[in-house]
Each structure stands twice: as structure tokens, then as C-alpha cells.
Protein backbone atom coordinates (compact mmCIF):
# COMPACT_ATOMS: atom_id res chain seq x y z
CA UNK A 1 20.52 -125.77 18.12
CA UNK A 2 20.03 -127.78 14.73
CA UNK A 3 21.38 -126.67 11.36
CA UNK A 4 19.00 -123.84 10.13
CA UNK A 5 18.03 -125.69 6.64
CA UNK A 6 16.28 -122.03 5.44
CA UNK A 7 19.94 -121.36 4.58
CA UNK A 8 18.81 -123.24 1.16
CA UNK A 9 15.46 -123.74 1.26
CA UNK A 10 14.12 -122.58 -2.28
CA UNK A 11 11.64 -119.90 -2.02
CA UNK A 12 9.05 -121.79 -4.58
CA UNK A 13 9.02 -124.58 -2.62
CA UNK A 14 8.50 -122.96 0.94
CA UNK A 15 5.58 -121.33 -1.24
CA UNK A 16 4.58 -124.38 -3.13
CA UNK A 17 4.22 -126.72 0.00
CA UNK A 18 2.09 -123.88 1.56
CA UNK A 19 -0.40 -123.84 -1.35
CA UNK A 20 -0.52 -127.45 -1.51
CA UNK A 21 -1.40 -127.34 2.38
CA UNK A 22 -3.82 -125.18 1.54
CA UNK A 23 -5.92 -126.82 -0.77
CA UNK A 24 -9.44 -128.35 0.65
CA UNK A 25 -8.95 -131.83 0.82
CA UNK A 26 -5.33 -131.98 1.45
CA UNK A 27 -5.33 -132.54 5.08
CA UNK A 28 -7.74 -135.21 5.07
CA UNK A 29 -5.90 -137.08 2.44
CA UNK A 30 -2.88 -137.03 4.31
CA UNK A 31 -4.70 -138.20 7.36
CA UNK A 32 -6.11 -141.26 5.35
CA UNK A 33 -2.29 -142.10 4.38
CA UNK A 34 -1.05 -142.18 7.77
CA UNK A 35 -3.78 -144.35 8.69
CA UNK A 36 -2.63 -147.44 6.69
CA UNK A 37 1.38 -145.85 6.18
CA UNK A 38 3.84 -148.53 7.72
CA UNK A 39 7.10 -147.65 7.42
CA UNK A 40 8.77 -150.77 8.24
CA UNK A 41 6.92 -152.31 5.37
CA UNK A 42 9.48 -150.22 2.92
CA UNK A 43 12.75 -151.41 4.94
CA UNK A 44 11.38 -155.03 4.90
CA UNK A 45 11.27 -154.64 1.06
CA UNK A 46 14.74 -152.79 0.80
CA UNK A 47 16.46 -155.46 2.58
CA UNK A 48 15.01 -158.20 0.74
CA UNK A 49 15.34 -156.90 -2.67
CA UNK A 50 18.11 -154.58 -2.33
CA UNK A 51 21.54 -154.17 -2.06
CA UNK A 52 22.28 -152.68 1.21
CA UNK A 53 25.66 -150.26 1.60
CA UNK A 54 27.35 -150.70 4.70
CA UNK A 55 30.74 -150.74 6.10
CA UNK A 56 30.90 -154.35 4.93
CA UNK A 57 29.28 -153.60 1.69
CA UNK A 58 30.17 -151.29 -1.33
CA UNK A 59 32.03 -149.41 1.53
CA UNK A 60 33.34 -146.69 -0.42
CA UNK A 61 29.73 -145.05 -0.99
CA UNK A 62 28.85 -145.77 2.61
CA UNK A 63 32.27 -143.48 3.47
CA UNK A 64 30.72 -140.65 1.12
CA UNK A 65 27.67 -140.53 2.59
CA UNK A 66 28.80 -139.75 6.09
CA UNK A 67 30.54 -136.26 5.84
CA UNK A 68 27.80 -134.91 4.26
CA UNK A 69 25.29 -135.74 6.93
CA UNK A 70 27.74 -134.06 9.50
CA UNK A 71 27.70 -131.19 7.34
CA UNK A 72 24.02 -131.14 6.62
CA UNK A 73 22.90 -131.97 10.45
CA UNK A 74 21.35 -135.36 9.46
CA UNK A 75 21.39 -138.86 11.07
CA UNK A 76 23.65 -141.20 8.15
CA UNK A 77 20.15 -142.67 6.93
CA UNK A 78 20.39 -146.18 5.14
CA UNK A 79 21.60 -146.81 1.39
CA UNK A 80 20.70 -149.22 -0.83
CA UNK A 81 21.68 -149.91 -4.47
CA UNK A 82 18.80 -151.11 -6.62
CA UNK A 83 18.80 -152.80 -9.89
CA UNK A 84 17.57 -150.59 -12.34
CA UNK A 85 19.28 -149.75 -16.03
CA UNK A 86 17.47 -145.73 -15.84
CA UNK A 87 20.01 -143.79 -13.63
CA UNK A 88 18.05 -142.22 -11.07
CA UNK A 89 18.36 -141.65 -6.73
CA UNK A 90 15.46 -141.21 -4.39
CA UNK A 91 14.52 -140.80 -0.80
CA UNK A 92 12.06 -142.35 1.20
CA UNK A 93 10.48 -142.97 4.58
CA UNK A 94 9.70 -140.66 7.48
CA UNK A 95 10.75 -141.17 10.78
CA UNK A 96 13.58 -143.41 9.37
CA UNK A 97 14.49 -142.11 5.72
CA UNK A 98 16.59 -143.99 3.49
CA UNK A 99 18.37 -143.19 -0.10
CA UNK A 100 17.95 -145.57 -3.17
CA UNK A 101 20.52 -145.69 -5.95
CA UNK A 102 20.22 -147.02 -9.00
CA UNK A 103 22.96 -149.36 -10.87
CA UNK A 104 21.99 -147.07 -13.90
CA UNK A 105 22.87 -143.77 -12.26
CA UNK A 106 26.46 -145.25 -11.25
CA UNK A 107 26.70 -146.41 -14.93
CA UNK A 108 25.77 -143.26 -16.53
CA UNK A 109 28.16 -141.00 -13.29
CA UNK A 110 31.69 -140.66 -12.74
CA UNK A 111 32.23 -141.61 -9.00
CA UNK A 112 33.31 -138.03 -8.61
CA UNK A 113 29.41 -137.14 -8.74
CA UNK A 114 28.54 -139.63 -6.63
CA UNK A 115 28.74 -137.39 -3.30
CA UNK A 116 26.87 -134.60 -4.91
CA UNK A 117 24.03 -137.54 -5.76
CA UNK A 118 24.10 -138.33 -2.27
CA UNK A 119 24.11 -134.61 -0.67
CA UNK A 120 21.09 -134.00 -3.18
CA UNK A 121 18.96 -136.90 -1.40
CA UNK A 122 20.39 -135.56 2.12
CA UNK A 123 18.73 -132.12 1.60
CA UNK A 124 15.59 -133.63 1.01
CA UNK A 125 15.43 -135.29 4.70
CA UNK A 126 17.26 -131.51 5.85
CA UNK A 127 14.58 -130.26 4.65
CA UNK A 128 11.74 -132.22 5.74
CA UNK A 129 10.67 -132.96 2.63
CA UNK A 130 10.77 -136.71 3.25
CA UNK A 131 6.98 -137.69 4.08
CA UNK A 132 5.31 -135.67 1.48
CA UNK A 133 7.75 -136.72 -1.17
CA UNK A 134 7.56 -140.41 -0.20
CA UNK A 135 3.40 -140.24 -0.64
CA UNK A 136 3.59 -138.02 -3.90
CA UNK A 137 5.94 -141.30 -5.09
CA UNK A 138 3.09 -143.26 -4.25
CA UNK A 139 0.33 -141.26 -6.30
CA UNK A 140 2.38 -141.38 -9.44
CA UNK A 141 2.97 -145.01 -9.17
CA UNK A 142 -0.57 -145.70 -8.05
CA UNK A 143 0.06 -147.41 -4.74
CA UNK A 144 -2.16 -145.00 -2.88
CA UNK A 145 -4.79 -146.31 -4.58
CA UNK A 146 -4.41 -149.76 -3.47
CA UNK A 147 -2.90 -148.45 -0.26
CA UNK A 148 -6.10 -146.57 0.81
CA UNK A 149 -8.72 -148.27 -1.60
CA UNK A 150 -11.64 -146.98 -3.91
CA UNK A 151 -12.39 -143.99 -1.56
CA UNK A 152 -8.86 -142.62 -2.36
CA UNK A 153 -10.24 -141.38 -5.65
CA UNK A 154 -12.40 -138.66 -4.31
CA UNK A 155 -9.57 -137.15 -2.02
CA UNK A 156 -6.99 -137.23 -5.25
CA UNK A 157 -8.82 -133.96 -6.78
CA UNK A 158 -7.19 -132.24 -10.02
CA UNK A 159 -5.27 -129.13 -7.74
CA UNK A 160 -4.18 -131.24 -5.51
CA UNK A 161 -2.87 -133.63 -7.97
CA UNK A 162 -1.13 -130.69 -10.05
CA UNK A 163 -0.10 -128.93 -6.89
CA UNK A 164 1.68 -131.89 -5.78
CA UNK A 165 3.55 -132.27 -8.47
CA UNK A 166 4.58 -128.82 -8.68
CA UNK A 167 5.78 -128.84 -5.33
CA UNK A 168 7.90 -131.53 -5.67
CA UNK A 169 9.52 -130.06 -8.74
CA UNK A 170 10.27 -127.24 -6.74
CA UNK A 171 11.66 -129.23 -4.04
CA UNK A 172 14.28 -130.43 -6.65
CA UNK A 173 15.47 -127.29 -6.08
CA UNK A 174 16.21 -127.02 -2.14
CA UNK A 175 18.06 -130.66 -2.28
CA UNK A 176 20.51 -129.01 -5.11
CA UNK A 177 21.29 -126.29 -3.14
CA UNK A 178 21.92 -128.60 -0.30
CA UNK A 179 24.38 -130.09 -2.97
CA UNK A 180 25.69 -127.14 -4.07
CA UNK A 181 26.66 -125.94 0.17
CA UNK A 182 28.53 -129.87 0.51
CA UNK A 183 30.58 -128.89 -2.68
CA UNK A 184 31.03 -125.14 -2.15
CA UNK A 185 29.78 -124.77 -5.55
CA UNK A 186 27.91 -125.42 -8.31
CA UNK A 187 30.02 -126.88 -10.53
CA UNK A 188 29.70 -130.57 -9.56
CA UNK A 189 25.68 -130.41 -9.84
CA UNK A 190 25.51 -128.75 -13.38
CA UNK A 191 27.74 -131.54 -14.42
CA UNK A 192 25.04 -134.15 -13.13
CA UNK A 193 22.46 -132.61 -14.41
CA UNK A 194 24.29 -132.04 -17.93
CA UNK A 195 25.11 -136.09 -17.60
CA UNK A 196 21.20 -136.86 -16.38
CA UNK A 197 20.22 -135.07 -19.92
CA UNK A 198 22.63 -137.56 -22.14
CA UNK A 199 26.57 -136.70 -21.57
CA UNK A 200 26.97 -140.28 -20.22
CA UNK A 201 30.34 -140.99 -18.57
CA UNK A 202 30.57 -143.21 -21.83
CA UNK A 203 30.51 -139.90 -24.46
CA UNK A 204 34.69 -139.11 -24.70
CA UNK A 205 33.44 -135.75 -26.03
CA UNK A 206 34.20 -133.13 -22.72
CA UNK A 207 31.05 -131.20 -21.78
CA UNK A 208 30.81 -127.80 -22.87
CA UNK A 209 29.06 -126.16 -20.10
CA UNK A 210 28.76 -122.70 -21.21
CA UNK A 211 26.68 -124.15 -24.04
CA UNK A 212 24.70 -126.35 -22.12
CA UNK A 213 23.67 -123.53 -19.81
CA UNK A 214 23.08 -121.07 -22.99
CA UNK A 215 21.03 -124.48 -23.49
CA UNK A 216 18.77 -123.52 -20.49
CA UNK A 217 18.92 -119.72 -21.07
CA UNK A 218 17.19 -120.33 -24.61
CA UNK A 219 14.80 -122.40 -22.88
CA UNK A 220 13.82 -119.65 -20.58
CA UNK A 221 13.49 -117.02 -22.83
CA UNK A 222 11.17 -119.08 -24.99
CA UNK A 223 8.70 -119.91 -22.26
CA UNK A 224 8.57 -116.83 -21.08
CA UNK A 225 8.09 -115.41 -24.41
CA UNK A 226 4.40 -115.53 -24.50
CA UNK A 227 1.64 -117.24 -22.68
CA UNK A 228 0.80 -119.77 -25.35
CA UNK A 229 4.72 -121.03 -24.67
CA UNK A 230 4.06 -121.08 -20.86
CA UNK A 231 0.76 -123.29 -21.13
CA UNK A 232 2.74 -125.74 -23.73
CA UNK A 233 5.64 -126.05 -20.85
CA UNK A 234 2.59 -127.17 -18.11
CA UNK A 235 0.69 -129.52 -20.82
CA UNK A 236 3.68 -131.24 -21.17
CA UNK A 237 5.92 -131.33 -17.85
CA UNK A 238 3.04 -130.30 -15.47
CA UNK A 239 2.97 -134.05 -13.72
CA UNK A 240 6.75 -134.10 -13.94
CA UNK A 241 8.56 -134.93 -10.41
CA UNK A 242 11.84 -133.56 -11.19
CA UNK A 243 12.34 -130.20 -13.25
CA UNK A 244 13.87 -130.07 -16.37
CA UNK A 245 17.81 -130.47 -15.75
CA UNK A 246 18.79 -127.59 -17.78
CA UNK A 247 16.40 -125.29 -16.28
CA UNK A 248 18.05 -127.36 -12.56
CA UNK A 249 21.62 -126.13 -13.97
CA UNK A 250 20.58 -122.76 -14.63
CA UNK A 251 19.36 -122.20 -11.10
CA UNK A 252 22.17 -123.61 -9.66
CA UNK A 253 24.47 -121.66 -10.79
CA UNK A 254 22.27 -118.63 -10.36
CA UNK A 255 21.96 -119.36 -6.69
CA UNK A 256 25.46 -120.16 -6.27
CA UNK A 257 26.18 -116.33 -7.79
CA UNK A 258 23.57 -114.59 -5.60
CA UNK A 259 24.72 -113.25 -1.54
CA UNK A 260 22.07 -115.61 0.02
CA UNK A 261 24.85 -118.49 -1.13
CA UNK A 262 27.56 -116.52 0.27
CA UNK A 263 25.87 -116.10 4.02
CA UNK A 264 24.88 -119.81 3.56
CA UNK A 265 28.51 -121.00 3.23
CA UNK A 266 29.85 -118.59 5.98
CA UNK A 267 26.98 -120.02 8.29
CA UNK A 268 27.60 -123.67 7.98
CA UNK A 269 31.46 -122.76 8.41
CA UNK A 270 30.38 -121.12 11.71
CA UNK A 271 28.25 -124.07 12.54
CA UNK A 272 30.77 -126.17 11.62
CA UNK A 273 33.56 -124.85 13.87
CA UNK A 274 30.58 -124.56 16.93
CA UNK A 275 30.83 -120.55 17.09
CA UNK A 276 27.86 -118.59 18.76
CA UNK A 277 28.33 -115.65 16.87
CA UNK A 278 27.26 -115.63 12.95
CA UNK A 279 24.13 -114.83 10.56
CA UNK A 280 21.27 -116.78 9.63
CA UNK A 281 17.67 -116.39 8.10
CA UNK A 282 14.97 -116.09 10.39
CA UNK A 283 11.77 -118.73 10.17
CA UNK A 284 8.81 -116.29 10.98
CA UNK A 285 8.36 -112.55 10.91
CA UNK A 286 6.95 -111.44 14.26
CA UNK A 287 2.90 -112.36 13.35
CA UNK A 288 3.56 -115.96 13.96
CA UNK A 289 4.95 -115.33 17.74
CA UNK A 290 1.98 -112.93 18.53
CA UNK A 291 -0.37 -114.01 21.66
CA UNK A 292 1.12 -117.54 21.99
CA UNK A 293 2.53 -118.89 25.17
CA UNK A 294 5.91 -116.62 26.28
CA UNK A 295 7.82 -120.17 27.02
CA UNK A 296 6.93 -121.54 23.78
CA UNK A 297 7.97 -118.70 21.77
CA UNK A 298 11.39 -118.50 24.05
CA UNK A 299 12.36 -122.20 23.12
CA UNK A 300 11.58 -121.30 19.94
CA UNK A 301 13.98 -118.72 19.32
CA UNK A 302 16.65 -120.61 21.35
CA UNK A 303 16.02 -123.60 18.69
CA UNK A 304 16.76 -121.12 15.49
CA UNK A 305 20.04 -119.70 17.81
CA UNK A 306 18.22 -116.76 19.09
CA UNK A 307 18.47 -115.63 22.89
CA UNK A 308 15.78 -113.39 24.26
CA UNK A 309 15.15 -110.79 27.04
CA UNK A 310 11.78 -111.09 28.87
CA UNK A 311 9.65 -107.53 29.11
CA UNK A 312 6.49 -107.98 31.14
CA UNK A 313 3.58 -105.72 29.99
CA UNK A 314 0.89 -105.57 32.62
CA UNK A 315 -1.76 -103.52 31.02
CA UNK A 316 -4.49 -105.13 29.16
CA UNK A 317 -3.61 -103.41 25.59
CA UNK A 318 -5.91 -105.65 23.47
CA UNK A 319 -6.62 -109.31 22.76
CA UNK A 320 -4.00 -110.96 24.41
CA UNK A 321 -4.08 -113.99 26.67
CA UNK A 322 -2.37 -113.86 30.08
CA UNK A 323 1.10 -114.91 29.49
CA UNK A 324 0.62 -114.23 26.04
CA UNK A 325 3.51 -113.11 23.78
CA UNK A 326 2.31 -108.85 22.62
CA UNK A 327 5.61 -108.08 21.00
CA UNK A 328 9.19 -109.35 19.79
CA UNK A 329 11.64 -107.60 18.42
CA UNK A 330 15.13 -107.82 17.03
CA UNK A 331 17.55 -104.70 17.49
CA UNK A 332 14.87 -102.59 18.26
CA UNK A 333 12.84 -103.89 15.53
CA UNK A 334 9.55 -105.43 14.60
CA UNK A 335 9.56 -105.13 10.82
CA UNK A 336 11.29 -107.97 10.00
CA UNK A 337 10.60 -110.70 7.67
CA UNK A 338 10.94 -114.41 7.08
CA UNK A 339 14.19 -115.20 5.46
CA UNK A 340 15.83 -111.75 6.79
CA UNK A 341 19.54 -112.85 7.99
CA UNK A 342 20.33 -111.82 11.32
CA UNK A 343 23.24 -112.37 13.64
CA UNK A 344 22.93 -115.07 16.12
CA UNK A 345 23.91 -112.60 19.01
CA UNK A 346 20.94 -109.88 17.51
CA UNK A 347 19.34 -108.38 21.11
CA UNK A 348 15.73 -110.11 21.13
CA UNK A 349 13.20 -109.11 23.24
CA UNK A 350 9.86 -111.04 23.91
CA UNK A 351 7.63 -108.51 25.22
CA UNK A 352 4.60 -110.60 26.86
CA UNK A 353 1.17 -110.06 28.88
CA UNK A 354 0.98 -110.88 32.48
CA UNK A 355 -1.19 -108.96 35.00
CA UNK A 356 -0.37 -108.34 38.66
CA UNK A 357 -1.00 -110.82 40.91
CA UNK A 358 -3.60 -110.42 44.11
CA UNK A 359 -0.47 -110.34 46.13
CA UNK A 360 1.36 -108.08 43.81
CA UNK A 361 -1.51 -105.62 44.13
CA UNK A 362 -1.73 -106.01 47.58
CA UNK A 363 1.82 -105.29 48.36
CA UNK A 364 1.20 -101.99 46.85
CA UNK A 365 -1.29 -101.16 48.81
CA UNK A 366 -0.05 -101.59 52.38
CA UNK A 367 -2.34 -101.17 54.77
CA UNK A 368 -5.17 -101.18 52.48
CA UNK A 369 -7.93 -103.47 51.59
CA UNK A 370 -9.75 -104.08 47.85
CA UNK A 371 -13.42 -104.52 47.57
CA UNK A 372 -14.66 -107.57 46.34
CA UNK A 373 -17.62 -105.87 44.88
CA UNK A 374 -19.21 -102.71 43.67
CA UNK A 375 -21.57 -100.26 45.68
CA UNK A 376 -24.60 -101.53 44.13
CA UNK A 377 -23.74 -105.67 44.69
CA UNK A 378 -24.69 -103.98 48.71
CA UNK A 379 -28.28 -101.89 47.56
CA UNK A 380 -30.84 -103.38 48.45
CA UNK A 381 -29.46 -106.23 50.78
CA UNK A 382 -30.39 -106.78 54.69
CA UNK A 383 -27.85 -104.14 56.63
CA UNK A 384 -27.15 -106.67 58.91
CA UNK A 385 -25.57 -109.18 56.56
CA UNK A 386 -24.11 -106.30 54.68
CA UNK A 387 -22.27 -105.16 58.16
CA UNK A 388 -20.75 -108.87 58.50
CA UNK A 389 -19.52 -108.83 54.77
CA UNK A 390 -18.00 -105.68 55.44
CA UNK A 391 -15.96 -107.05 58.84
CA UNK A 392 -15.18 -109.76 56.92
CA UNK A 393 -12.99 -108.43 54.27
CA UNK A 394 -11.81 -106.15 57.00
CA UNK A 395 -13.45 -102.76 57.75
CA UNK A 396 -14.39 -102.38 61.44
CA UNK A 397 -15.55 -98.72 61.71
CA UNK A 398 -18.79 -99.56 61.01
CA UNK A 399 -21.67 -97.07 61.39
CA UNK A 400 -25.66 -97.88 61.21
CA UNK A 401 -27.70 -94.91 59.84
CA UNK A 402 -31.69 -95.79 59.83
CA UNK A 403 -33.64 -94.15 57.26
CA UNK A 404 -37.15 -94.31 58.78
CA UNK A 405 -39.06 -94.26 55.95
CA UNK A 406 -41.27 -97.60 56.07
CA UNK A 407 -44.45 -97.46 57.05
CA UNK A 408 -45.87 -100.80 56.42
CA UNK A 409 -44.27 -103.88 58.96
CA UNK A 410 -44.65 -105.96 55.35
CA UNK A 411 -42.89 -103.67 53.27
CA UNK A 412 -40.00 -105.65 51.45
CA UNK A 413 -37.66 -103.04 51.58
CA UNK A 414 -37.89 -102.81 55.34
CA UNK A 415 -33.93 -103.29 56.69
CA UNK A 416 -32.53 -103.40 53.13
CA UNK A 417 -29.48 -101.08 52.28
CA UNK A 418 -30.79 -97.83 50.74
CA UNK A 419 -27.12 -96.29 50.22
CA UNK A 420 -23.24 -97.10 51.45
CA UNK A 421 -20.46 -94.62 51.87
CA UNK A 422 -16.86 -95.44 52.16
CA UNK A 423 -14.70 -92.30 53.45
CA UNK A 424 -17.96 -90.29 52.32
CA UNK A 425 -18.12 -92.34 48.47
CA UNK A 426 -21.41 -93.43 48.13
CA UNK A 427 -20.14 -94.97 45.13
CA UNK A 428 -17.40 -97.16 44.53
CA UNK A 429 -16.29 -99.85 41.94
CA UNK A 430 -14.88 -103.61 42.73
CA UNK A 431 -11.32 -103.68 43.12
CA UNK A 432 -10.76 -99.88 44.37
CA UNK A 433 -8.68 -99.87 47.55
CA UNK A 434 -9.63 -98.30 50.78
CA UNK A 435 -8.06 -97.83 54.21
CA UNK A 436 -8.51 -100.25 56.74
CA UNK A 437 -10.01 -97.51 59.12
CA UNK A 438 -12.34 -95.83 57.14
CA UNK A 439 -15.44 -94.42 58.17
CA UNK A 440 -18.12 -96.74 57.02
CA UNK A 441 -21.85 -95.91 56.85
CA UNK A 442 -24.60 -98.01 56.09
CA UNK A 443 -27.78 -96.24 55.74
CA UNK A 444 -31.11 -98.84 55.45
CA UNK A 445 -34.67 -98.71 55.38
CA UNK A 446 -36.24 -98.86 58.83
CA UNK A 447 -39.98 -98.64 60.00
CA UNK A 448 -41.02 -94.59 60.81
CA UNK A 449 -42.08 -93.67 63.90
């Protein structure tokens, strides 16, 4: 089981990445980019213009960066330090991320920040957040364009343009919390952001924090004052990456305050110490599991932390596949949501579709045999090929009732099957069971006398 990163995934940008997903066009875009996307290209530029940090190399932030990976779940991905007077951090790659850090930001930082810095680029690849970041990078710098050519231009429509920039605002969000879980609270990442807005390490002045988050509180109030303020804020920060940091301050410490922080920091103790028994958010609510393989949605669960008890349902109760997951529930329960916290040890049951078997019915029927077909498959048929179908599957006590009603040698319907009776049913449906001794009658057409 990995590190459950819903713990501080921000609910705007769960939401925002769906809508961006959402929007015709995206898909193919992103299918264009991984076309021509080569990763190695980026690590071939970092180690050629960088500065890498290693063990040999500005050693001290190499030694920060690995206890928060432990804590986070994360491989230690590469660090660089770039040249670059405007203090600033990013992420980048996919399969392979790496962290960039400015010589500005470790001008403008105590070294004391440093680590949050770091833990805020971490829950960025905790989060997954890695690929789509690293291409929205490269549509406000313009490198798509030259990446995927003229055609790009047509893909890069208005929403999703906007949308992608509002989602990666909002996945400012997530990495802070991430930040705020290493530290244990949020102290350390209001400072930064208080520092990113102009309290330079340089200023001897102490920050006042309770003015700089009355700071963001003002700000708040006056955007949500009317809608005129609202449109103002998206004219002029709508194809912003990063929210604003006071507004980034003010949820920080918000989130810090709320319970969800409190189960977070109780469940990556838990983790920590490797117990079995603790809460955490679910992914899905119980639509996503419904009518998709049973063994899927078992590994599933067992991925989040979650073991379940099979039920198999054998009656066809609606549109589900064989195998086929109808129900799962969670003490007893099927109305819960994504996000809901549960404990790890919750009783789950996966409730799924599976029919009898032919030898599962059979065994039920001991001494028995199950017609292949229905009484009228045998109407109409010659009685003599009907009696060897009949042997066939089983039935011996076979009797052969003429019904002289033919008068013409050329009628077709001479020695066809007029009527069938098993145990005196003349009519009978595939699949019923009968006796292997029952009294059999085949009554056919036969020339009068």
C-alpha cells in the first residue's frame, strides 16, 4: 500500500483537473505532446546547464530533501540549482521528476524554509501532478508551439487555455498542504509565502503575520464583494500559475485549523510507524466499482488499504457482466462518498455476479438431465432423428405414437413431429430438468390407412 495522497489533495484541484479533462480537445492535445515529449531531453539540459545537488554537491539541501520523500512516499527525485536572480522552485518531468531551485529563492529564504520549498515541489510528484504541470510550463513559455508545430494552435482553444491555468493555481494548493503535513503546521509556509510577496531575508523588520493574513482576509472580502470585483480578479490573474501568496497563506492556515488536517497528520503517523489499523479518505464512492471486473476492484481496494469479503450473487438482477462487481459496501453501507475517512480495518464487502456453472447446476440435479432445447426446436422435425437426439442427451424410455393423418405419400409433413410429451408436458422450455427415466412420447405424422 502507497501513501494515500487524498489526505491533502485540495478539493478545487481534484475538481479543476476533472474539468480541464473534460474539455473537447483536451485529450487530443495531450496525445500530440506525448508524441514528440522526450524526457531525457530535460535531464540532458539540467546537467549541462545546471547545478546538480548531490551528496558531493551542496550536500546540505540534498540531506533535506530526503526525509521528506520518506514521509511523502516519493522516490528522492533529482535537484538542481539554477541561476536565476527571481526566487522561484519548480518541478518537472514524468516518469523521472526533478526539482529546480533558483539562486534567487535561496537569496530571498532563510535556510530554515528551505525544506518547506522542497516538501512543496514533493507534493506535486505525490500528487501526480507532474506531467500536466510540466506541459502547462510549456504553453506559457511557448515551447509547445515549437514542440508540436503550427497545428498546435488549433488544439490550444481559449477554455482550455484558461482551464489550465486555473488548475494549476489550484494545484498550488495540494503541494502546500503537502508542506504543511512535513512541518506539522502551517507556520513555516505562511512565512514563505509572506517572504515570496517582499519580506526578503534582507528586511531586519520581523514579519507581522497576523497583519499579513488580515492582508489576505481584506483581499477576500473585496472580491467577493460583488461580481464586478470577481471579474477584475480573473482579467488580471486569470493566466497566473501560482495563486496569489496571501490568498496561499490564508488557506493554509485555514486547512491547517480544519479536522481533515488533523486525520491527515494521525494517518501519516500511522503510516509512518507501518500500523494496519487507522483512517483515511476513500478515492471513489461505490459508482466507480459498479459492473467492473471483481479482481480488479479487489486489488483496488487492497492498494487504498482496504480488505474485502467476496459475496457471490447468482441471479441475473440487471445489467451486469458475469464476474461483474453489483455491490460494495463499507460497514454495511453503500452511501458513501469520495473523500469520506474510513478506518483501514472498515468490513468491505464486494458483492459480484457470477452464474452457476453447467456442473454446478448439474450437481443439483442428481440424477437428472437438462434439455438443450425447447418443445418446439422438436415440431415439425423427422421422429426418427428426434428419437436419436433424445438418446443422446440421455432419455431411453422412448415411445413412438403415429398420428395417421396423411393422406398424400408427398405430403411434407409425412414423419415430422406433430407434438412431444415429457412425463405427460407437451410443453417444456430449454434448460428445465427431467428424470432420466421419464416416459417419453413422440407423436408424428404418419400416412392413414
Amino acid at each position: 500500500m502507497s501513501l494515500n495522497y487524498n489526505i491533502f489533495l485540495h478539493e478545487t484541484d481534484k475538481n479543476a483537473l476533472n474539468a480541464l479533462k473534460a474539455i473537447p480537445g483536451f485529450t487530443q492535445l495531450l496525445k500530440s505532446y506525448m508524441k514528440v515529449w522526450n524526457e531525457k531531453l530535460f535531464y540532458i539540459q539540467n546537467m549541462s546547464t545546471l547545478v546538480h545537488i548531490t551528496d558531493q554537491q551542496l550536500s546540505k539541501y540534498k540531506d533535506m530533501l530526503t526525509p521528506i520523500c520518506k514521509k511523502l512516499d516519493i522516490e528522492v527525485p533529482d535537484l538542481f540549482l539554477q541561476m536565476n536572480p527571481y526566487p522561484n522552485s519548480y518541478t518537472s518531468g514524468d516518469t523521472k521528476p526533478f526539482i529546480v531551485m533558483t539562486s534567487g529563492l535561496l537569496e530571498a529564504l532563510p535556510e530554515r524554509l528551505i525544506p518547506t520549498v522542497l516538501a512543496h515541489e514533493c507534493g506535486h510528484i505525490a500528487c501526480h501532478h507532474v506531467l500536466y504541470r510540466t506541459m502547462g510550463q510549456m504553453i506559457l513559455n511557448g515551447a509547445l508551439f515549437t514542440l508540436l508545430g503550427q497545428g498546435v494552435s488549433a488544439l490550444l482553444t481559449q477554455p482550455i487555455r484558461a482551464a489550465f491555468y486555473y488548475w494549476m493555481r489550484c494545484s498550488e494548493f495540494s503541494a502546500d498542504r503537502a508542506a504543511i503535513l512535513c512541518d506539522g503546521s502551517p507556520d513555516n509556509m505562511m512565512e514563505v509565502c509572506a517572504r515570496l510577496a517582499g519580506f526578503s531575508k534582507g528586511i531586519d523588520e520581523p514579519i507581522n503575520m497576523e497583519a499579513f493574513m488580515q492582508q489576505a482576509e481584506e483581499y477576500r472580502q473585496l472580491v467577493n464583494e460583488n461580481a464586478v470585483n470577481k471579474t477584475m480578479e480573473f482579467m488580471t490573474f486569470g493566466y497566473s500559475t501560482h495563486p496569489l501568496n496571501a490568498v496561499r497563506a490564508y488557506e493554509a492556515s485555514a486547512w491547517a485549523s480544519s479536522e481533515q488536517f488533523r486525520k491527515a497528520v494521525n494517518y501519516c503517523e500511522a503510516y509512518q510507524r507501518g500500523e494496519n489499523s487507522f483512517e483515511m479518505p476513500l478515492l471513489y464512492n461505490e459508482k466507480h466499482y459498479l459492473n467492473r471486473s471483481y479482481q480488479e476492484v479487489l486489488r483496488e481496494l487492497e492498494e487504498q488499504g482496504l480488505q474485502a469479503s467476496l459475496t457471490r450473487f447468482m441471479e441475473k438482477n440487471g445489467p451486469f457482466k458475469e464476474g461483474g462487481v453489483v455491490s460494495v459496501s463499507i460497514d454495511g453501507s453503500r452511501d458513501y462518498k469520495e473523500d469520506d475517512w474510513v478506518r483501514t480495518d472498515a468490513k468491505v464487502e464486494v458483492v459480484y455476479y457470477q452464474p452457476l456453472t453447467n456442473e454446478e447446476i448439474a450437481r443439483e440435479h442428481p440424477g437428472q438431465l437438462c434439455m438443450p432445447e425447447n418443445y418446439i426446436y422438436y415440431i415439425g422435425k423427422d421422429y426418427k432423428e428426434v428419437e436419436m437426439e433424445l438418446m443422446r442427451i440421455g432419455l431411453t424410455d422412448i415411445v413412438l405414437i403415429p398420428q395417421k393423418d396423411i393422406k398424400r405419400a408427398n405430403d411434407r409433413a409425412l414423419h415430422r413431429v406433430s407434438a412431444l410429451r415429457i412425463d405427460g408436458r407437451s410443453k417444456f422450455s430449454k434448460g428445465d430438468w427431467f428424470d432420466k427415466l421419464s416416459d417419453v412420447a413422440i407423436i408424428y405424422h404418419e400416412m392413414a390407412d
